[in-house]
Protein backbone atom coordinates (compact mmCIF):
# COMPACT_ATOMS: atom_id res chain seq x y z
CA UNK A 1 0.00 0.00 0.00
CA UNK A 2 1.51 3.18 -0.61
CA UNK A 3 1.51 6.27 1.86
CA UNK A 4 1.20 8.89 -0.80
CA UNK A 5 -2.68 9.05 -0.42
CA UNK A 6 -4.41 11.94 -1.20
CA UNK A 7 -5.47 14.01 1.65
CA UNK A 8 -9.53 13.94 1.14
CA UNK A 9 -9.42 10.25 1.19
CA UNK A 10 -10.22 8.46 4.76
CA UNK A 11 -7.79 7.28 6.75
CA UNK A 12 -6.01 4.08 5.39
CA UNK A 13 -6.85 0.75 6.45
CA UNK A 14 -3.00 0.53 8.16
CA UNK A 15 -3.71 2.94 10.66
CA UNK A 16 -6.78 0.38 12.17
CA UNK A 17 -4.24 -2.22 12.38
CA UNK A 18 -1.54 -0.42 13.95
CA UNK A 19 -5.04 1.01 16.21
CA UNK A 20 -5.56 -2.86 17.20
CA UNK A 21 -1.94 -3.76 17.77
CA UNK A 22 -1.68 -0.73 19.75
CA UNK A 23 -4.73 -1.51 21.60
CA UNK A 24 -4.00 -5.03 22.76
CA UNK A 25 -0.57 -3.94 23.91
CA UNK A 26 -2.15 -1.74 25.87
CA UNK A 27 -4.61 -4.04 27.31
CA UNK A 28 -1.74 -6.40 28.30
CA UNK A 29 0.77 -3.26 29.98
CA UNK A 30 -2.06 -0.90 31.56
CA UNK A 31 -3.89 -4.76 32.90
CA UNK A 32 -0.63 -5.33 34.53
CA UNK A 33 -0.08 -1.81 35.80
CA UNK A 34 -3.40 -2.11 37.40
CA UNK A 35 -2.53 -4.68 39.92
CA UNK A 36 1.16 -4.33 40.49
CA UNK A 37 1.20 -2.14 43.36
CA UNK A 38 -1.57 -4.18 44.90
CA UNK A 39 0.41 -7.83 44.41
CA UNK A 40 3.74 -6.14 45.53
CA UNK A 41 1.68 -5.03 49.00
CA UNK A 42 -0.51 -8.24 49.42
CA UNK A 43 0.70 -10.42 52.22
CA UNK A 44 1.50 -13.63 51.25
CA UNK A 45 -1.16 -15.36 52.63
CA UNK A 46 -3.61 -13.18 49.95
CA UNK A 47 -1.28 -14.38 47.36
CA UNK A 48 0.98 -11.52 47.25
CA UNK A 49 4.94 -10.89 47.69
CA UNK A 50 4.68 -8.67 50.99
CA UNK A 51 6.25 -5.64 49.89
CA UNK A 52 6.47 -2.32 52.28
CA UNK A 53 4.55 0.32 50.72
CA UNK A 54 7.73 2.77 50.33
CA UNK A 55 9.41 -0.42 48.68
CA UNK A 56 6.83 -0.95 46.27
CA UNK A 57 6.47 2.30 45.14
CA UNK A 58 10.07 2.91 44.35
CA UNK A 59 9.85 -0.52 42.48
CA UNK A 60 7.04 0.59 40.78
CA UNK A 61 8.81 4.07 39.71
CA UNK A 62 11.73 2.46 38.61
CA UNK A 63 9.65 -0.39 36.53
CA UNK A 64 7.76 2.55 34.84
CA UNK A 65 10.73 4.75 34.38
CA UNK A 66 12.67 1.60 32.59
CA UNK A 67 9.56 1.00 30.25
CA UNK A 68 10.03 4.69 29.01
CA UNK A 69 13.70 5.01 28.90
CA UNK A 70 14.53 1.75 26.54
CA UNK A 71 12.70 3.24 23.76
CA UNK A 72 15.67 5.48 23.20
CA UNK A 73 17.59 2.19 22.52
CA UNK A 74 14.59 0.73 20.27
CA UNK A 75 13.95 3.61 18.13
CA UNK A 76 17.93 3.92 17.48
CA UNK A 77 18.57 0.44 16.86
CA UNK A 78 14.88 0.87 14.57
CA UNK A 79 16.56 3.53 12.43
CA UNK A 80 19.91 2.36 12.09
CA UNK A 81 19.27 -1.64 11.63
CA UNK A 82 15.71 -3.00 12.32
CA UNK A 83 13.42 -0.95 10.61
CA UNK A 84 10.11 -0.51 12.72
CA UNK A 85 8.17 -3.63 11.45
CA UNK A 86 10.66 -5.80 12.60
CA UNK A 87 10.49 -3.87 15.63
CA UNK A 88 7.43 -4.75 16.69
CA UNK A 89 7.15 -8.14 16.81
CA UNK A 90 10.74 -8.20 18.75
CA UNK A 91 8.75 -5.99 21.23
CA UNK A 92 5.78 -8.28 21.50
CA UNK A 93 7.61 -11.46 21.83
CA UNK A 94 9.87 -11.02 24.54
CA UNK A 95 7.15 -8.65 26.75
CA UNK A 96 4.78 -11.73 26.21
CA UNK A 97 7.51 -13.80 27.58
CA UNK A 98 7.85 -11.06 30.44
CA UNK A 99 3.92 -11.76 31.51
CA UNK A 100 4.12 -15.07 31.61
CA UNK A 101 6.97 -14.98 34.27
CA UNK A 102 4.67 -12.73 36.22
CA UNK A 103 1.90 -15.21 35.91
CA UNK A 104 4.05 -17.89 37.18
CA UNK A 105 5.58 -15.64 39.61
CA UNK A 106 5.63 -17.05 43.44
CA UNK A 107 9.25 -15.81 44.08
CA UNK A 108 10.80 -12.54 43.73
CA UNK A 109 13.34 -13.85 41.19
CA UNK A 110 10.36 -14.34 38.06
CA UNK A 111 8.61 -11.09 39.55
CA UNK A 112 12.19 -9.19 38.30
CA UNK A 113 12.50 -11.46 35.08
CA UNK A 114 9.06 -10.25 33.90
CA UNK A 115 9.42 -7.25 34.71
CA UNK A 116 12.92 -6.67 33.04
CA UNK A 117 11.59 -8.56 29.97
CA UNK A 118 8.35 -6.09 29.69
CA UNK A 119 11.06 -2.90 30.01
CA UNK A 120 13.20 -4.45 27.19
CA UNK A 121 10.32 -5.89 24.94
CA UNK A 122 8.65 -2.09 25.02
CA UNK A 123 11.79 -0.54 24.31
CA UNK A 124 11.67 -2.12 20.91
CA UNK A 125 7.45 -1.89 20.54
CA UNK A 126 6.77 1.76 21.99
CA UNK A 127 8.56 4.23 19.79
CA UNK A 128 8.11 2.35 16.81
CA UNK A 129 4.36 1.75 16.39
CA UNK A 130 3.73 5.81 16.92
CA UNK A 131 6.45 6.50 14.21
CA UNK A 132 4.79 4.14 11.51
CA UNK A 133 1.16 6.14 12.19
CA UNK A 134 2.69 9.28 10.95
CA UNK A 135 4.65 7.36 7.99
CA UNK A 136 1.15 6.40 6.61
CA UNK A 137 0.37 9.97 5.54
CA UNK A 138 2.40 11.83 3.50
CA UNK A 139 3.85 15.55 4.62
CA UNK A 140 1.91 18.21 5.37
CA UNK A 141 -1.27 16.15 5.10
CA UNK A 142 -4.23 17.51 7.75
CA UNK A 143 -5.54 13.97 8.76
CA UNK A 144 -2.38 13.13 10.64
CA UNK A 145 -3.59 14.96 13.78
CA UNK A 146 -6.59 13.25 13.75
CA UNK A 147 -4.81 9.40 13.57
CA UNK A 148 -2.73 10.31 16.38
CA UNK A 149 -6.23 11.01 18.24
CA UNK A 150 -7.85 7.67 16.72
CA UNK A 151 -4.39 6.05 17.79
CA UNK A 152 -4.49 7.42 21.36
CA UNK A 153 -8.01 5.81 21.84
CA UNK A 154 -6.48 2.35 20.74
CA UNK A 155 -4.55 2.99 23.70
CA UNK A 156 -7.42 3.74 26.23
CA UNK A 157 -9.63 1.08 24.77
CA UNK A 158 -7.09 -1.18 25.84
CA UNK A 159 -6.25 0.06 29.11
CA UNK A 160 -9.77 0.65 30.08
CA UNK A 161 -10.94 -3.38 29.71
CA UNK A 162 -8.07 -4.66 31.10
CA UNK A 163 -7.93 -2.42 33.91
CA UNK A 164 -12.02 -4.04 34.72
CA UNK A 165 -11.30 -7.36 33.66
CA UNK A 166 -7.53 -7.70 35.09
CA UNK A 167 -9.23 -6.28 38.37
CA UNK A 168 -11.61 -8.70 38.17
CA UNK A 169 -9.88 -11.37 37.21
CA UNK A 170 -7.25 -10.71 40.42
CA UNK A 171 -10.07 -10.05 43.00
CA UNK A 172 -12.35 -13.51 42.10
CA UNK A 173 -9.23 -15.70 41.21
CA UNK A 174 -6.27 -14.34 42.33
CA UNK A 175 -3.44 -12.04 40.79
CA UNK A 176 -1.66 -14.31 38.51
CA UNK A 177 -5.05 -14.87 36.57
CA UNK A 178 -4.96 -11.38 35.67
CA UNK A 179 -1.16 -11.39 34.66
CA UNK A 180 -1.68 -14.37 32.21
CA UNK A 181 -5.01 -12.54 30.86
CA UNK A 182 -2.39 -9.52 30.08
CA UNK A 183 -0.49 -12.38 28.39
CA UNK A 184 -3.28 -14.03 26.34
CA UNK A 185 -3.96 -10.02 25.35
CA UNK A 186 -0.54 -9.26 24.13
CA UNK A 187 -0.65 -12.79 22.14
CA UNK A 188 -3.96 -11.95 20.28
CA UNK A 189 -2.07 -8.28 18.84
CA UNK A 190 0.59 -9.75 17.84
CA UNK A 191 -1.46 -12.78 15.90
CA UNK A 192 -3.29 -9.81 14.25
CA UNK A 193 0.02 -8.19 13.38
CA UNK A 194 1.61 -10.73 12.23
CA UNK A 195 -1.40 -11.94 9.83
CA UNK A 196 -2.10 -8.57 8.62
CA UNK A 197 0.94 -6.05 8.16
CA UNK A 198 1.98 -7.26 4.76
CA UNK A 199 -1.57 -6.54 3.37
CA UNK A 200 -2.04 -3.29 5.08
CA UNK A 201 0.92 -1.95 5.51
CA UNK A 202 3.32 -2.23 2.59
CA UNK A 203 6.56 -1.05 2.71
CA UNK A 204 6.00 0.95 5.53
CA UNK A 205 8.96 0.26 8.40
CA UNK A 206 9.89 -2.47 6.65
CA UNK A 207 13.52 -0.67 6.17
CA UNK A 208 15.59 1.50 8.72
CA UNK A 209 15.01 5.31 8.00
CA UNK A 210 18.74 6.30 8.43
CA UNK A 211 20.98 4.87 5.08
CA UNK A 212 23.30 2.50 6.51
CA UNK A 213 26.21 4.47 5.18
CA UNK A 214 25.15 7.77 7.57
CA UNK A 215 26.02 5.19 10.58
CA UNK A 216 30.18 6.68 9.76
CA UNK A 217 29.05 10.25 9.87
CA UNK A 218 27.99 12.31 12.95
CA UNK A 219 24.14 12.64 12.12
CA UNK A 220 24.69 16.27 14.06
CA UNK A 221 27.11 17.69 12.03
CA UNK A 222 24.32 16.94 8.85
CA UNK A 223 21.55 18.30 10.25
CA UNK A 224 20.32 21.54 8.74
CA UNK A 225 20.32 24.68 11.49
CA UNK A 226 16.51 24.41 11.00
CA UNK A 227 16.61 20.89 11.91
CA UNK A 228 18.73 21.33 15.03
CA UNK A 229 16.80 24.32 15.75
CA UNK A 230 13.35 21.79 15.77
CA UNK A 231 15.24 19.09 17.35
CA UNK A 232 16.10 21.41 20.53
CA UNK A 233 12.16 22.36 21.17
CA UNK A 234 11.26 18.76 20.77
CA UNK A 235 13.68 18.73 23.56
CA UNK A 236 12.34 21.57 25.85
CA UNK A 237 8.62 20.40 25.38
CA UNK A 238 9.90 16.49 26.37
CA UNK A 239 11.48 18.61 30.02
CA UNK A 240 8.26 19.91 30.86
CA UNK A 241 6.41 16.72 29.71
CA UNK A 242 8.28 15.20 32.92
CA UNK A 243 7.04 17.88 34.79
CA UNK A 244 3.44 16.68 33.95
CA UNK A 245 3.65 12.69 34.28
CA UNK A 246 5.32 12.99 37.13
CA UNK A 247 1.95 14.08 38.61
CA UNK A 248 -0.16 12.11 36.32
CA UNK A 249 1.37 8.67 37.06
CA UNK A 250 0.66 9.08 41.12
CA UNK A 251 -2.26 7.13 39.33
CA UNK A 252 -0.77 4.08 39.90
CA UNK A 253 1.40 4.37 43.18
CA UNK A 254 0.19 7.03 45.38
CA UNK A 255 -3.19 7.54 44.28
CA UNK A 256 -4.26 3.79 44.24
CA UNK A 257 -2.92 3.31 47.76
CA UNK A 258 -4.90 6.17 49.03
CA UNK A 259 -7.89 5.17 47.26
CA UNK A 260 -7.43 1.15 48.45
CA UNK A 261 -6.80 2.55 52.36
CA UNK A 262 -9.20 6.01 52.25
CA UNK A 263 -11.58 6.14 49.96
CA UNK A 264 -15.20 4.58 50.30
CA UNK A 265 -15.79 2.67 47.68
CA UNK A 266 -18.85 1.60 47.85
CA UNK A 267 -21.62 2.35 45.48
CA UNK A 268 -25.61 0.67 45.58
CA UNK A 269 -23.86 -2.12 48.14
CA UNK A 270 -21.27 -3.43 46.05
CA UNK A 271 -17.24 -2.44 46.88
CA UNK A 272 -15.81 -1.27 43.51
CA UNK A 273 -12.30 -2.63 43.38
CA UNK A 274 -9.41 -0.75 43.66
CA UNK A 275 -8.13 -1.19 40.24
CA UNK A 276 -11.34 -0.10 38.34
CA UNK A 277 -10.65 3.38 39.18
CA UNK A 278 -7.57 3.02 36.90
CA UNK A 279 -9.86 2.81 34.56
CA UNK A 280 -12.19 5.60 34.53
CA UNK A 281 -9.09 7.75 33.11
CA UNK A 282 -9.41 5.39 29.46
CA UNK A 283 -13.04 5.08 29.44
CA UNK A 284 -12.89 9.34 29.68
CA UNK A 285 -10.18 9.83 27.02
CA UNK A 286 -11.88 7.19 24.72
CA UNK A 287 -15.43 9.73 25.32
CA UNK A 288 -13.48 12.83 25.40
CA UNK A 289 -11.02 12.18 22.47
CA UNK A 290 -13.35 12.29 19.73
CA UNK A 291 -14.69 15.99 21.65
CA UNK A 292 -11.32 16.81 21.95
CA UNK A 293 -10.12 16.33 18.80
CA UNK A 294 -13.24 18.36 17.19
CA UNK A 295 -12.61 20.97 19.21
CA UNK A 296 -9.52 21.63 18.03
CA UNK A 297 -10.79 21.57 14.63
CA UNK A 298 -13.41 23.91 15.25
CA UNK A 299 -11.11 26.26 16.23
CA UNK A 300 -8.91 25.81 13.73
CA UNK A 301 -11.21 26.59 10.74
CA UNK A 302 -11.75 29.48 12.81
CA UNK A 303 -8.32 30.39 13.04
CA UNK A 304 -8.05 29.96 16.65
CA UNK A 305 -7.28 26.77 17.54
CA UNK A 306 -3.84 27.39 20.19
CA UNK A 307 -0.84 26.38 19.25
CA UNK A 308 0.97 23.09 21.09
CA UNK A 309 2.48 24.94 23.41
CA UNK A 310 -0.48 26.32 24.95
CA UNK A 311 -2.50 23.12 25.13
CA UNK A 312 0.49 21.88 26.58
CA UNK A 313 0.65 24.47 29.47
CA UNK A 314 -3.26 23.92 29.50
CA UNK A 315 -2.67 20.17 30.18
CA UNK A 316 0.19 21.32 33.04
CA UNK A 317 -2.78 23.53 34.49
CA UNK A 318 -5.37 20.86 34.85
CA UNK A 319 -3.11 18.39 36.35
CA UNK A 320 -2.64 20.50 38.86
CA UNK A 321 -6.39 21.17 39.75
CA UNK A 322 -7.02 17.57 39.90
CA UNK A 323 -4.68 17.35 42.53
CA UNK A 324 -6.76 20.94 44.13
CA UNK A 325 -9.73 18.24 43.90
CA UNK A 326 -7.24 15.24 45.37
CA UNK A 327 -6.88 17.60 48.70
CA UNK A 328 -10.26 17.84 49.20
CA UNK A 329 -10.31 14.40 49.50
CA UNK A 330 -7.77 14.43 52.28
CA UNK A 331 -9.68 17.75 54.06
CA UNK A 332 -12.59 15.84 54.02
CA UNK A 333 -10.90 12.96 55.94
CA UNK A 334 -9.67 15.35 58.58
CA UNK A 335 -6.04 15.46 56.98
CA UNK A 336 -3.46 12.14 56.78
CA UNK A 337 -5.44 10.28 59.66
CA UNK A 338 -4.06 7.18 60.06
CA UNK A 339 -7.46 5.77 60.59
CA UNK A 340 -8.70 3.23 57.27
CA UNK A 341 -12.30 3.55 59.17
CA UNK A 342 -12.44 7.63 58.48
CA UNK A 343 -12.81 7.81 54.48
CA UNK A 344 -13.01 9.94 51.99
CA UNK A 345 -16.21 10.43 49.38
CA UNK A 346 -15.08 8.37 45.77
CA UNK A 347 -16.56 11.61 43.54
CA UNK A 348 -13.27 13.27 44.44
CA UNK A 349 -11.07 10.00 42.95
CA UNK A 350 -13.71 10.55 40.04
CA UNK A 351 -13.31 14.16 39.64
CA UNK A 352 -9.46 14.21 39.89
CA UNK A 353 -9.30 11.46 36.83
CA UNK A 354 -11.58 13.69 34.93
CA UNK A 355 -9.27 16.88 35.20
CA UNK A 356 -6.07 14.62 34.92
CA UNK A 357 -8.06 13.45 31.37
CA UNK A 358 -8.88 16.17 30.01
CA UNK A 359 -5.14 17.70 30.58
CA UNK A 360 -3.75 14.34 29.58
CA UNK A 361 -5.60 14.84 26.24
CA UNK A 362 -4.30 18.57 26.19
CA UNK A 363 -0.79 17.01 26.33
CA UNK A 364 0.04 13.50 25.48
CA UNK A 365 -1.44 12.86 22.05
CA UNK A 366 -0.54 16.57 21.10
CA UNK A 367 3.35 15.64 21.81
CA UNK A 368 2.64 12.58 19.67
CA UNK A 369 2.07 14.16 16.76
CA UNK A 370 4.62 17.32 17.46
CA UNK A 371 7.61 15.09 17.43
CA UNK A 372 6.54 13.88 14.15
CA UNK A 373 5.95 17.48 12.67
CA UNK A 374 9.62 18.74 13.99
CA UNK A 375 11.70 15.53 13.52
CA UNK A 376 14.41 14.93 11.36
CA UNK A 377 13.92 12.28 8.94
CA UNK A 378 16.88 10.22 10.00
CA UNK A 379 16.10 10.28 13.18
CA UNK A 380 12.59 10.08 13.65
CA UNK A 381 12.02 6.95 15.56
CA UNK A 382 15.52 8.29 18.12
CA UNK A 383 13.28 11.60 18.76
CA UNK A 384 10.03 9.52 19.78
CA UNK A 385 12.48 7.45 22.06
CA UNK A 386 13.74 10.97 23.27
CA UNK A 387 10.03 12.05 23.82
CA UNK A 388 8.79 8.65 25.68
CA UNK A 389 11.78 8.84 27.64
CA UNK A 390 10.56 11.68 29.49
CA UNK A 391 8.28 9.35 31.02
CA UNK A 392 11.36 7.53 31.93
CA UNK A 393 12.49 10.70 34.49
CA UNK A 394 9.01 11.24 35.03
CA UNK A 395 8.42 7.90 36.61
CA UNK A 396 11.47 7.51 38.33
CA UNK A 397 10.88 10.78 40.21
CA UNK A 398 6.91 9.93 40.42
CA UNK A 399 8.22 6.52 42.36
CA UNK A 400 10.01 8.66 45.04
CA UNK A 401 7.42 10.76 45.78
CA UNK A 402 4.66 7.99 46.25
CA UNK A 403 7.57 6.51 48.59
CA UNK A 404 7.89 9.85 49.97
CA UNK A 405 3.88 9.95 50.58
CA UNK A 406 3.92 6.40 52.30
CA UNK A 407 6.14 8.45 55.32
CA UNK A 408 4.82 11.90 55.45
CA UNK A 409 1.04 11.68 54.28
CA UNK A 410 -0.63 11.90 50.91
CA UNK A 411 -1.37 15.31 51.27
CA UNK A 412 2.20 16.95 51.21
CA UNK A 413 2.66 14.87 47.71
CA UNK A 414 -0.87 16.43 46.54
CA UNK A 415 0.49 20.16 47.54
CA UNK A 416 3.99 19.83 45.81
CA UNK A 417 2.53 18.47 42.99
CA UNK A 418 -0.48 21.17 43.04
CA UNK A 419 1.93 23.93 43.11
CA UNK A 420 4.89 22.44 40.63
CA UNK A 421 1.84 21.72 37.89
CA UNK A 422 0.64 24.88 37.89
CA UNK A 423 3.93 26.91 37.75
CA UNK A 424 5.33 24.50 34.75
CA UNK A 425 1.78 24.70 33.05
CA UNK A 426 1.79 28.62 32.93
CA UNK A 427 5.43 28.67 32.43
CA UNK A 428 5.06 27.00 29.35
CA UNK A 429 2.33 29.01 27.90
CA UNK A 430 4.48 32.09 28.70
CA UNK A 431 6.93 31.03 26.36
CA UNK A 432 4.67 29.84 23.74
CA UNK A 433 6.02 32.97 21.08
CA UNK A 434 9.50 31.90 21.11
CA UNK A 435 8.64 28.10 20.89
CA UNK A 436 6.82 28.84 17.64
CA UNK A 437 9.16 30.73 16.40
CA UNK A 438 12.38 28.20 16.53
CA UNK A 439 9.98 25.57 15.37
CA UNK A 440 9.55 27.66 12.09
CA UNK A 441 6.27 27.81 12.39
CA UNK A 442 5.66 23.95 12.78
CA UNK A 443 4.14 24.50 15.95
């Protein structure tokens, strides 16, 4: 299939493939990510390892962290070698070797196997997949934004059933039911890949970017100064993107242990479990994405729509206010009681994933399709590593502080990261102007 489609036409038939890849890797990560906190804290007796809840956290931060920082290494070895096809199934073959050690996991040792096979096998599936949605449409065509969007709901349709049935699954039957249904997930993308790619796709990622005879050269020294000049706000927009999912992934560590311990959960008589609330933030972006994403198009054939960096800094901005909502929680408990019995109302868990949605919609899909616009050509798939990396910092730091919670309260977390999203978030839209302008205009 070739990508040089004409720009009225609908979206190709690739991009609903890479949508359903995308979607069941997703369902396998984000299920797994649902429970992990709550099998590292479970005694053993419940069929957990017995972690302390400082431990776990930093584990948890530095597992994250990993998953974001190897797809530096993928998207390198993807433009230099691989190619991104190739890519791909790497990825999905050794993370679906990683969730079947956490299946089987009873002992520390195949807890740290899976989880150092999932950081590896992402590294070569994350940067990759993104990089072959913009390679379906040719430059400068207008649909692009909108795959990213339909992309980025692959995502949350994924995480959102897995994070119910994963739950499920690890409430009624145990935790390492809902690893191997992450497993039997990942499996059923890659059988679709693997069947479907040379029909949909083409030629597309089935050779590296970069000619192998650049791999001599320094790839700096040929960049253009306009190049460089995109390159370096690709890099100042991945900085504040840390600032942002440092905050955002207290979703999984901080957040889900205050919601396990303070939160009433109860709704008509029946205890929602702790993991479901993990995935109200999917089931919102897959609503909101589509109201997003017209939105923006509204005001664009207006002439207003803002330009990344402002719904950037917007996303910044609402972070922080969901973690305003997050205190309330904690205000209404009387402060960091120590008391499980004294708990907090579940609308403000359900209005701080809203706010945390709508910024995450603001922000993360958005950054998706800027390092696409600004990228060199020869180094595409490197500068979505560079950009998922930031997760990598993000997470790491987003680790300590849920550690840092577990001694000092949830609320002193909640007011650092209140104040640090809101001064980052405005920061950025202050220096919107000069962004746009050393992006030549790309912005």
């Amino acid at each position: 299939m070739s990508n040089k489609l004409p720009s009225i036409a609908r979206h190709p038939k690739g991009l609903y493939l890479l949508f359903l890849t995308e979607m069941w890797e997703r369902f396998s990560y984000y299920g797994m990510r649902a429970i992990l906190v709550l099998y590292l804290t479970a005694a053993y007796v419940r069929g957990g390892l017995g972690f302390t809840e400082e431990n776990a956290s930093l584990l948890y931060g530095l597992f994250t962290g990993f998953v974001y920082f190897t797809p530096l290494i993928g998207g390198w070895l993807a433009d230099r070698f691989i190619g991104q096809r190739r890519s791909i199934t790497i990825g999905s073959l050794i993370m679906l070797a990683g969730q079947l050690c956490l299946a089987a996991s009873t002992e520390r040792y195949l807890l740290y196997c899976g989880l150092v096979l999932l950081i590896l096998g992402n590294g070569f599936f994350k940067p990759n997949i993104s990089v072959m949605v913009g390679d379906l449409y040719p430059e400068g065509d207008s649909r692009r934004d909108g795959a990213y969007t339909i992309f980025y709901m692959g995502i949350n349709v994924g995480a959102f059933c897995s994070s119910l049935l994963v739950g499920w699954l690890s409430v009624k039957y145990g935790f390492r039911s809902g690893f191997l249904a992450s497993a039997i997930g990942l499996a059923f993308g890659l059988l679709f890949y693997q069947l479907l790619s040379p029909r949909l796709l083409g030629e597309i990622g089935l050779k590296p970017k970069a000619p192998l005879l650049e791999q001599r050269q320094s790839v700096v020294k040929t960049l253009t100064h306009e190049e460089r000049s995109r390159s370096a706000v690709i890099l100042i927009l991945t900085l504040f993107s840390v600032a942002f999912f440092a905050g955002y992934e207290q979703a999984g560590s901080s957040m889900t242990l205050f919601a396990e311990k303070y939160v009433d959960r109860m709704v008509g008589g029946f205890e929602v479990p702790t993991a479901w609330l993990q995935a109200l933030n999917p089931l919102l972006i897959v609503v909101l994405a589509p109201v997003m994403s017209l939105v923006w198009v509204l005001l664009g054939s207006r002439g207003k729509e803002p330009a990344i960096p402002i719904k950037m800094g917007w996303g910044l901005v609402l972070l922080g206010l969901g973690f305003v909502v997050l205190l309330g929680a904690v205000w209404q408990r009387g402060g960091d009681v120590a008391d499980t019995a004294v708990k907090a109302n579940i609308g403000f868990m359900v209005g701080a994933y809203f706010l945390h949605t709508v910024g995450e919609l603001c922000l993360s899909p958005i950054g998706l399709s800027m390092v696409n616009r600004l990228s060199p050509v020869s180094l595409a798939s490197l500068m979505m590593g560079v950009w998922l990396a930031s997760s990598f910092v993000a997470n790491m730091l987003a680790g300590y502080l849920a550690a840092f919670a577990s001694r000092v309260g949830a609320s002193v977390i909640f007011w650092i990261l209140t104040v640090s999203s809101l001064f980052f978030g405005t920061l950025l839209i202050a220096l919107n102007k000069w962004l746009v302008k050393n992006s030549y205009g790309r912005l």
